[in-house]
N, C-alpha and C. Protein backbone atom coordinates (compact mmCIF):
# COMPACT_ATOMS: atom_id res chain seq x y z
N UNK A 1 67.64 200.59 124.09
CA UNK A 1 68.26 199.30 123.94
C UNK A 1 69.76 199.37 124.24
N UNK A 2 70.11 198.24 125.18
CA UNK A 2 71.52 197.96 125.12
C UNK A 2 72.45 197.89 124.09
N UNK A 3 73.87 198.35 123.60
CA UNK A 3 74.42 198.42 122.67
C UNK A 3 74.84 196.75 122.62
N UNK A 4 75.27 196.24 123.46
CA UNK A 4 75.68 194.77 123.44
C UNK A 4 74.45 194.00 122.41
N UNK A 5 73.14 194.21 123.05
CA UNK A 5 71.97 193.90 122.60
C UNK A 5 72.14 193.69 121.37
N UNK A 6 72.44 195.00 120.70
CA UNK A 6 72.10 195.27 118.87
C UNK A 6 73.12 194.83 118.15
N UNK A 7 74.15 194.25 119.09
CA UNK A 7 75.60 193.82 118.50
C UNK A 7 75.01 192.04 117.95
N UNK A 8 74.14 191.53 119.07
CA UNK A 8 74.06 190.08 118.96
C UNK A 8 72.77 189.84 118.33
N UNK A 9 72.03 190.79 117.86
CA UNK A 9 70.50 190.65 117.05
C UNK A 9 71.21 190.98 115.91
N UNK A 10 72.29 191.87 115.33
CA UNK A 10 72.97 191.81 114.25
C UNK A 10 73.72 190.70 113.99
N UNK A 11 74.29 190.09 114.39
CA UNK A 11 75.00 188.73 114.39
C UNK A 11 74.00 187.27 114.01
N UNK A 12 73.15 187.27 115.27
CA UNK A 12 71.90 186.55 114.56
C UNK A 12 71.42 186.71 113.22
N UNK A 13 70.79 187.83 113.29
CA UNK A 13 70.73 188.44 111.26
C UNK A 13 71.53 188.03 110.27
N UNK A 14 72.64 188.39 110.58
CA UNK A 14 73.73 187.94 109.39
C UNK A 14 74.07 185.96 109.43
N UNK A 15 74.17 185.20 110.77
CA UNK A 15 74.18 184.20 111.01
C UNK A 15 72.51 183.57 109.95
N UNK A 16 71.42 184.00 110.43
CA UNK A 16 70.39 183.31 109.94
C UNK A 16 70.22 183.81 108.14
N UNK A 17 70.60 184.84 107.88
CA UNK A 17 70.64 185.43 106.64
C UNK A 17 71.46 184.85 105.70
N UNK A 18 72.90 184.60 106.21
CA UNK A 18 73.88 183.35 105.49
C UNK A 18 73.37 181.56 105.34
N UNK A 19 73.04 181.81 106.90
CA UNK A 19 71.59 179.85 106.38
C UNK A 19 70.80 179.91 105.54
N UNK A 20 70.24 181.23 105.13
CA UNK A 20 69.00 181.02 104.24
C UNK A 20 69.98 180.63 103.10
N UNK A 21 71.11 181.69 102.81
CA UNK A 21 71.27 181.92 101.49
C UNK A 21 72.26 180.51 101.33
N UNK A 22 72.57 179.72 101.81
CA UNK A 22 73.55 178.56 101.72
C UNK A 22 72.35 177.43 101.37
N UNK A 23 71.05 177.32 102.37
CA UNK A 23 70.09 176.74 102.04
C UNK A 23 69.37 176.51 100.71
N UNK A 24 68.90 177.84 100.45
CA UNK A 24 68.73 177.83 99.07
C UNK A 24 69.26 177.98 97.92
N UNK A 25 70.78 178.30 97.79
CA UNK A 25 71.58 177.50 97.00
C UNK A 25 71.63 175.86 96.63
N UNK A 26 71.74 175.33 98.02
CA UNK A 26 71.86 174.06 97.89
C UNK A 26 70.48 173.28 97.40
N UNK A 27 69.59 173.86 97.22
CA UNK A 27 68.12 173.67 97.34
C UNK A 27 68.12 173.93 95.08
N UNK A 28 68.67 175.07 94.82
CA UNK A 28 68.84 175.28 93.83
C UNK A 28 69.90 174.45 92.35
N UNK A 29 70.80 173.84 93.23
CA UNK A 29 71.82 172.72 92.62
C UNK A 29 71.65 171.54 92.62
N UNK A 30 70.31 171.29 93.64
CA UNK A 30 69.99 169.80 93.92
C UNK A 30 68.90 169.82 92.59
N UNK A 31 68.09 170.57 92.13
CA UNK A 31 66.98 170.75 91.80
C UNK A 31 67.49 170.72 90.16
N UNK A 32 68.64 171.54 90.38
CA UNK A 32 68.94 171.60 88.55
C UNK A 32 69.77 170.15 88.40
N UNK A 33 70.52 169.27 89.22
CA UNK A 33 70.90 167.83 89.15
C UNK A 33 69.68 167.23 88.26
N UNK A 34 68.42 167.36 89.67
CA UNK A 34 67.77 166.46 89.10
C UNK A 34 66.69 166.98 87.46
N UNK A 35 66.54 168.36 87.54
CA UNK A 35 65.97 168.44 85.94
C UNK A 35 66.89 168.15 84.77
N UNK A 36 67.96 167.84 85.08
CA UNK A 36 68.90 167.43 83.74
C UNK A 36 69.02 166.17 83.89
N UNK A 37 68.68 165.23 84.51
CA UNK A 37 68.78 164.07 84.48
C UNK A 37 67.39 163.18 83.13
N UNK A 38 68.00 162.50 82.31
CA UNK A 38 67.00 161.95 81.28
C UNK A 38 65.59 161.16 82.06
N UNK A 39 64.39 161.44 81.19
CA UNK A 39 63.14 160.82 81.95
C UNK A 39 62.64 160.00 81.08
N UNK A 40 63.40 159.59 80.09
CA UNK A 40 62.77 158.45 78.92
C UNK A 40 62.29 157.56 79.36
N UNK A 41 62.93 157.04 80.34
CA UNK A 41 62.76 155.75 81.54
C UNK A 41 63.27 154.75 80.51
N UNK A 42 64.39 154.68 80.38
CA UNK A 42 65.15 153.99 79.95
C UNK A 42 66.02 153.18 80.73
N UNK A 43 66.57 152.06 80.74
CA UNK A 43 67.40 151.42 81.76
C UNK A 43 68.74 150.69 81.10
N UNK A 44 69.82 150.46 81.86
CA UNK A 44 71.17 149.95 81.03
C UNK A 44 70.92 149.14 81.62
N UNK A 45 70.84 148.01 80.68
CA UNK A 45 70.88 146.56 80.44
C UNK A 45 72.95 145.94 80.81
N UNK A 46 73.00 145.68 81.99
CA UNK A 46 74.51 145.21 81.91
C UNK A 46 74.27 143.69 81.29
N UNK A 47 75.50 143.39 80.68
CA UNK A 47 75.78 142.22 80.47
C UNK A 47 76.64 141.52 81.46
N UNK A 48 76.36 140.94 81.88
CA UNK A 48 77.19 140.35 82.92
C UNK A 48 78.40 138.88 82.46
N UNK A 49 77.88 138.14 81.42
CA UNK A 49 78.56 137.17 81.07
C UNK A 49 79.68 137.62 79.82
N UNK A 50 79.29 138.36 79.38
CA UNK A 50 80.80 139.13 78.38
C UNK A 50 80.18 138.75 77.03
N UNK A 51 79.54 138.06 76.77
CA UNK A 51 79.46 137.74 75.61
C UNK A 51 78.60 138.11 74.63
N UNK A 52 79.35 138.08 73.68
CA UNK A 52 78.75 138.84 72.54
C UNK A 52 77.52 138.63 72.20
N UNK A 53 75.81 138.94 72.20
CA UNK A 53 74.76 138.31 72.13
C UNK A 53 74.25 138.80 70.44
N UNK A 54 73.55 137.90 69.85
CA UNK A 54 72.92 137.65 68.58
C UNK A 54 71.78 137.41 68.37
N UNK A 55 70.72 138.13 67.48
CA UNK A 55 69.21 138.14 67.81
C UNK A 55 69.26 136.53 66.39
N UNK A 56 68.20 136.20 67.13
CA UNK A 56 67.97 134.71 66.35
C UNK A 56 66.54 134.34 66.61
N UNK A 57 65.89 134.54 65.43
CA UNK A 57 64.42 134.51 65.54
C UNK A 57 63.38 134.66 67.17
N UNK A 58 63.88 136.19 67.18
CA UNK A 58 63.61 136.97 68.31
C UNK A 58 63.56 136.60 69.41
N UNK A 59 64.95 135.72 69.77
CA UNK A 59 65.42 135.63 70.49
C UNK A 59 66.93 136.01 70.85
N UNK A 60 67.45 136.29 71.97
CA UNK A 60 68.92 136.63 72.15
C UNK A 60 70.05 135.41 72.52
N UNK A 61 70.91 135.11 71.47
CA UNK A 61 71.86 134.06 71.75
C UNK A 61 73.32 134.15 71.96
N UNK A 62 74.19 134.07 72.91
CA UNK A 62 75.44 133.96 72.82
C UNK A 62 76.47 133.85 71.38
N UNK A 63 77.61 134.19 70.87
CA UNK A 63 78.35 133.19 69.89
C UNK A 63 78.45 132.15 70.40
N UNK A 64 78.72 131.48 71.80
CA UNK A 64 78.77 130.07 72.34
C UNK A 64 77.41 129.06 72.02
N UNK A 65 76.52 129.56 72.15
CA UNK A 65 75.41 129.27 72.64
C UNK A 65 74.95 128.79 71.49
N UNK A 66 75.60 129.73 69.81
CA UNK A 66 75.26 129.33 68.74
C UNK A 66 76.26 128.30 68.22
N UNK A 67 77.76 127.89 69.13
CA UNK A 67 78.51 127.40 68.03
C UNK A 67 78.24 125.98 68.84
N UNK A 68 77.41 125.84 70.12
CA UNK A 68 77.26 124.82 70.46
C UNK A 68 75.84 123.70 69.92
N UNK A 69 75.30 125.10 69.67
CA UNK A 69 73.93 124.07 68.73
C UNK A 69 73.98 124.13 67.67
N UNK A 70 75.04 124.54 66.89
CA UNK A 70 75.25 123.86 65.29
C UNK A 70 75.80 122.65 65.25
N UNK A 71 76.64 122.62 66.43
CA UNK A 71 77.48 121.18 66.97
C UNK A 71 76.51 120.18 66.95
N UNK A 72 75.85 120.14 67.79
CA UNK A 72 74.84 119.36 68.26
C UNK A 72 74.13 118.86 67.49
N UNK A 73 73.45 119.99 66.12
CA UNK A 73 73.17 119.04 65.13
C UNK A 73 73.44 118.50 64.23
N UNK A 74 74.87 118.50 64.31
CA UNK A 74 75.66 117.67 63.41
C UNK A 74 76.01 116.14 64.11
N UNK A 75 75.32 115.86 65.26
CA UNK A 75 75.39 114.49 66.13
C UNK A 75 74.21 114.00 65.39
N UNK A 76 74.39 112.88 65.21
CA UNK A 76 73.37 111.48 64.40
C UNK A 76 72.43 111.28 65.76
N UNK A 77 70.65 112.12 65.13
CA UNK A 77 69.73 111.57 65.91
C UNK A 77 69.30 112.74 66.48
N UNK A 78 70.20 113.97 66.57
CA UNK A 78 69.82 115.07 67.68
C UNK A 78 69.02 115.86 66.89
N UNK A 79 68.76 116.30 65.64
CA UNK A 79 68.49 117.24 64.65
C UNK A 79 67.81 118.66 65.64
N UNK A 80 66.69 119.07 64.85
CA UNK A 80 66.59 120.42 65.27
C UNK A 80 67.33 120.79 67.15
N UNK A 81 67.55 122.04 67.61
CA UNK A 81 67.60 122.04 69.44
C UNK A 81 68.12 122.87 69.20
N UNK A 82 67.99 123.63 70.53
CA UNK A 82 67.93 125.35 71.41
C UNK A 82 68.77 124.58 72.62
N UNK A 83 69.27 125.55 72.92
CA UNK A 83 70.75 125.72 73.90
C UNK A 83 70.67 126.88 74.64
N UNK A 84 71.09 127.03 75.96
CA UNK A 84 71.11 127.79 76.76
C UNK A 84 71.91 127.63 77.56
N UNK A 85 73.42 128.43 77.89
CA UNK A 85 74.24 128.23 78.72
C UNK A 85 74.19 129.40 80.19
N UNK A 86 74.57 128.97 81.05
CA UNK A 86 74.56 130.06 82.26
C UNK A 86 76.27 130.12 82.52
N UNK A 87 76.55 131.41 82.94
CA UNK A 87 77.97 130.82 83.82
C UNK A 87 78.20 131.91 84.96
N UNK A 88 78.94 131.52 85.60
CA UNK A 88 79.44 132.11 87.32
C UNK A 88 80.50 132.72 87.10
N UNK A 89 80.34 133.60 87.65
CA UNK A 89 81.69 134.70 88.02
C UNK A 89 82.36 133.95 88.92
N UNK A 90 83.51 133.67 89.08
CA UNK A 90 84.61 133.12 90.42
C UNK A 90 85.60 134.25 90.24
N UNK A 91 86.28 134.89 91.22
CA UNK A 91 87.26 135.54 91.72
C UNK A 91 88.39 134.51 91.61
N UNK A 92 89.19 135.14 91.04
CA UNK A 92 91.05 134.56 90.98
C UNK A 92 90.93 134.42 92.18
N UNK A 93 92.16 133.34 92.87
CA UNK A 93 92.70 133.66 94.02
C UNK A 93 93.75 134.29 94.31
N UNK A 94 93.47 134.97 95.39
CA UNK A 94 94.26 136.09 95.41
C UNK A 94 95.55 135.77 95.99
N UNK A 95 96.30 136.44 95.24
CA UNK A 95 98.02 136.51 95.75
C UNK A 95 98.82 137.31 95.62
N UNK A 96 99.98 137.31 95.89
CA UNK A 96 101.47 138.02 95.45
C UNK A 96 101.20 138.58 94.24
N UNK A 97 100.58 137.45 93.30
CA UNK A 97 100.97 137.83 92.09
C UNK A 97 99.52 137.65 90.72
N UNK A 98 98.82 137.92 91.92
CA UNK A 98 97.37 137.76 91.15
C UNK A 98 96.77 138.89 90.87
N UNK A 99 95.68 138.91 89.56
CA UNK A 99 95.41 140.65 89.54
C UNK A 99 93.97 141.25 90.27
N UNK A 100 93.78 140.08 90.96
CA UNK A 100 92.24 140.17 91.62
C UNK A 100 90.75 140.26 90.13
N UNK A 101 91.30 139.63 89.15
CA UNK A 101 90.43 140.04 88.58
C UNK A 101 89.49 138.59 88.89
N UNK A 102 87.79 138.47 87.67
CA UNK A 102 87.20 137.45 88.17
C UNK A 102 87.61 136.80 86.94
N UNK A 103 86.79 135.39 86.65
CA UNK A 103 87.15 134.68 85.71
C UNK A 103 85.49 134.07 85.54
N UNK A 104 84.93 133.50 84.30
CA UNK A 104 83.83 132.97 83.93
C UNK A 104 84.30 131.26 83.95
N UNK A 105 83.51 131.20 84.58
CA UNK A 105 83.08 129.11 84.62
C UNK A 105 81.74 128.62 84.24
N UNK A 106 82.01 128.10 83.52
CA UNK A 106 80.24 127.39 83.30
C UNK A 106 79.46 126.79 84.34
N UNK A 107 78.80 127.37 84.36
CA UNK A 107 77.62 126.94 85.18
C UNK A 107 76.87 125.58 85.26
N UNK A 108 76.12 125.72 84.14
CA UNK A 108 75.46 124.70 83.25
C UNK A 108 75.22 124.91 81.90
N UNK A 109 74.29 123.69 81.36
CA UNK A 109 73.67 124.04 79.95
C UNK A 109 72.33 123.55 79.90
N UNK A 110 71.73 123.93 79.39
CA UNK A 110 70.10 122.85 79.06
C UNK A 110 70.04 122.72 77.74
N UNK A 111 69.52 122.02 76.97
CA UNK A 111 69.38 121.23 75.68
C UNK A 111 67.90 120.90 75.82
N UNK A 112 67.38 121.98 74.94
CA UNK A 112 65.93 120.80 74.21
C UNK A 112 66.34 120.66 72.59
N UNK A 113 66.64 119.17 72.08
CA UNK A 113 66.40 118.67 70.78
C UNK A 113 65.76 117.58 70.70
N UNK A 114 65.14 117.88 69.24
CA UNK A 114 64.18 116.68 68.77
C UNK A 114 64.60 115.26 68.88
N UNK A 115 65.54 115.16 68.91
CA UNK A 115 66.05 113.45 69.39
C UNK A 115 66.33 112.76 70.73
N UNK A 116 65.98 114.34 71.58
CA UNK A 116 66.17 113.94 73.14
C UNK A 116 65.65 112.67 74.09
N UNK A 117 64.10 112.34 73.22
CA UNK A 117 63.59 111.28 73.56
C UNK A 117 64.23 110.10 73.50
N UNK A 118 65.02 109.92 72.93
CA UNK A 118 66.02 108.37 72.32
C UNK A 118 66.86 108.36 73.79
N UNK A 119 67.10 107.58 74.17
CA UNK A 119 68.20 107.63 75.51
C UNK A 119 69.36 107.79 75.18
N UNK A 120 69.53 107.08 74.15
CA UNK A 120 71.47 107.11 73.43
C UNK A 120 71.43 108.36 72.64
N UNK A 121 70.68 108.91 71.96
CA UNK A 121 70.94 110.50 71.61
C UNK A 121 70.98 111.48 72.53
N UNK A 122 70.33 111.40 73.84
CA UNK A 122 70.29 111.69 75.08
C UNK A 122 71.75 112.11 75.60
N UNK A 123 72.04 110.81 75.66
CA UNK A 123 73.47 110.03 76.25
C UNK A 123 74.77 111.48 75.55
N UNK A 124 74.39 111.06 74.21
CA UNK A 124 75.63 111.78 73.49
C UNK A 124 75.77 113.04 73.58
N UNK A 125 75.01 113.64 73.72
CA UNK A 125 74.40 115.28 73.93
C UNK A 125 75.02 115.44 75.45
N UNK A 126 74.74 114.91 76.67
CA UNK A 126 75.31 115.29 77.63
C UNK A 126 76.93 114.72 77.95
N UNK A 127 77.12 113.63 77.15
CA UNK A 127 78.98 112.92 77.04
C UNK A 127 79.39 114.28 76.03
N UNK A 128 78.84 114.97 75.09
CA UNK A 128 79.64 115.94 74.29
C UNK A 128 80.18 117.03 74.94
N UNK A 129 78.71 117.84 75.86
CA UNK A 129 78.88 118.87 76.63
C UNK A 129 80.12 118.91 77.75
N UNK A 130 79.83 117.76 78.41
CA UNK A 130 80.71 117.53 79.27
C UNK A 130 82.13 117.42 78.87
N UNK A 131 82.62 117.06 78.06
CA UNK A 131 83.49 116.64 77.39
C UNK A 131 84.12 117.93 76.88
N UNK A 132 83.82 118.51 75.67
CA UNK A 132 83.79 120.27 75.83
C UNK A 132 84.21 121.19 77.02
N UNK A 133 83.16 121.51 77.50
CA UNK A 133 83.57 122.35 78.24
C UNK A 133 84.31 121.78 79.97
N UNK A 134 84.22 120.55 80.27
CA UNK A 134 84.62 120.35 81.18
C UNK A 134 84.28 119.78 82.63
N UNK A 135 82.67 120.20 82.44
CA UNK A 135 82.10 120.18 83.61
C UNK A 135 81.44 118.87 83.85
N UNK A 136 80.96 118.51 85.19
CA UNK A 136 80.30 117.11 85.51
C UNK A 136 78.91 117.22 84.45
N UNK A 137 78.49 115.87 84.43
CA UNK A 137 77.25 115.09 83.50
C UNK A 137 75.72 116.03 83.88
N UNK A 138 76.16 116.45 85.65
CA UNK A 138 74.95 116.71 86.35
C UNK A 138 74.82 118.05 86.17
N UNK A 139 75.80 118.79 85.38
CA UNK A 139 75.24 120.48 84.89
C UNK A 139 74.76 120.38 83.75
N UNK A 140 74.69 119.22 83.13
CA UNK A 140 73.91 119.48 82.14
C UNK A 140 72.60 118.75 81.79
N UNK A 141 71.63 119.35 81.34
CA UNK A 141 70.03 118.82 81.53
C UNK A 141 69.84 118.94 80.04
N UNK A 142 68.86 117.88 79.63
CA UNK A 142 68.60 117.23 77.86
C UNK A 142 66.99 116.88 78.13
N UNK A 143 66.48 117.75 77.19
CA UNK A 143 65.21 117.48 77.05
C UNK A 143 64.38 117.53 75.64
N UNK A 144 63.32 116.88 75.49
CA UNK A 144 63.07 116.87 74.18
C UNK A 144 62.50 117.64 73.96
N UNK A 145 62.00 118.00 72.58
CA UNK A 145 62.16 119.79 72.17
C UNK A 145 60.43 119.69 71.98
N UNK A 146 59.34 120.61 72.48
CA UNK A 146 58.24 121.13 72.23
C UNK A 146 57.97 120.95 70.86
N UNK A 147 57.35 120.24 70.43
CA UNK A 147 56.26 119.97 68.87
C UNK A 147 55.46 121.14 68.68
């Protein structure tokens, strides 16, 4: 054999001998990532609206959500009702002197109470909401509450 020969079958060797061993390192760090990773199958629940939520006869309610239907039944005619608010993320606008952060806007609300059927208890329930928080008549929906 040529000496050049045994120069470049040694080179190969050490070239393919360093791939293995880089290979299966990396093969070895990927593997212990994933066995330390938890398998409870558990998932994080984000909150997206910020607000503080409250279990209420196994259901989950806002502080808003609750200080708006104690309101409500303190209106003549509305008695028992469940509340449900949504709201939207909007982005500041951005400027000079803005921090890019977002800001919460109400979305809507829905209302089922027992007095929803009456038109003028109706009436007052969506003139309150609106009135409150700000928004047009047409984000908010009033319905009468399931017997």
């Amino acid at each position: 054999m040529d000496k050049g020969f045994l120069h470049i079958l040694t080179e190969k060797r050490t070239f393919y001998g360093l791939l293995a061993i880089v290979t299966v390192s990396a093969m070895l760090l990927l593997s212990a990532d994933i066995f330390s990773q938890s398998r409870d199958g558990r998932r994080q629940i984000v909150d997206e609206d910020g607000g503080e939520e409250l279990p209420v006869a196994g259901q989950w309610k806002t502080e808003e959500e609750l200080r708006l239907q104690q309101m409500l039944s303190e209106i003549a005619g509305v008695g028992e009702n469940r509340v449900m608010i949504t709201w939207k993320e909007t982005p500041e606008a951005v400027s000079v002197f803005s921090s890019g952060e977002t800001h919460r806007r109400l979305q809507g609300v829905i209302v089922a109470a027992e007095g929803a059927s009456n038109a003028s208890v109706k009436l007052s329930i969506i003139e309150a909401i609106a009135a409150v928080y700000g928004v047009p008549t047409s984000s908010v929906m009033v319905f009468p509450l399931k017997q």
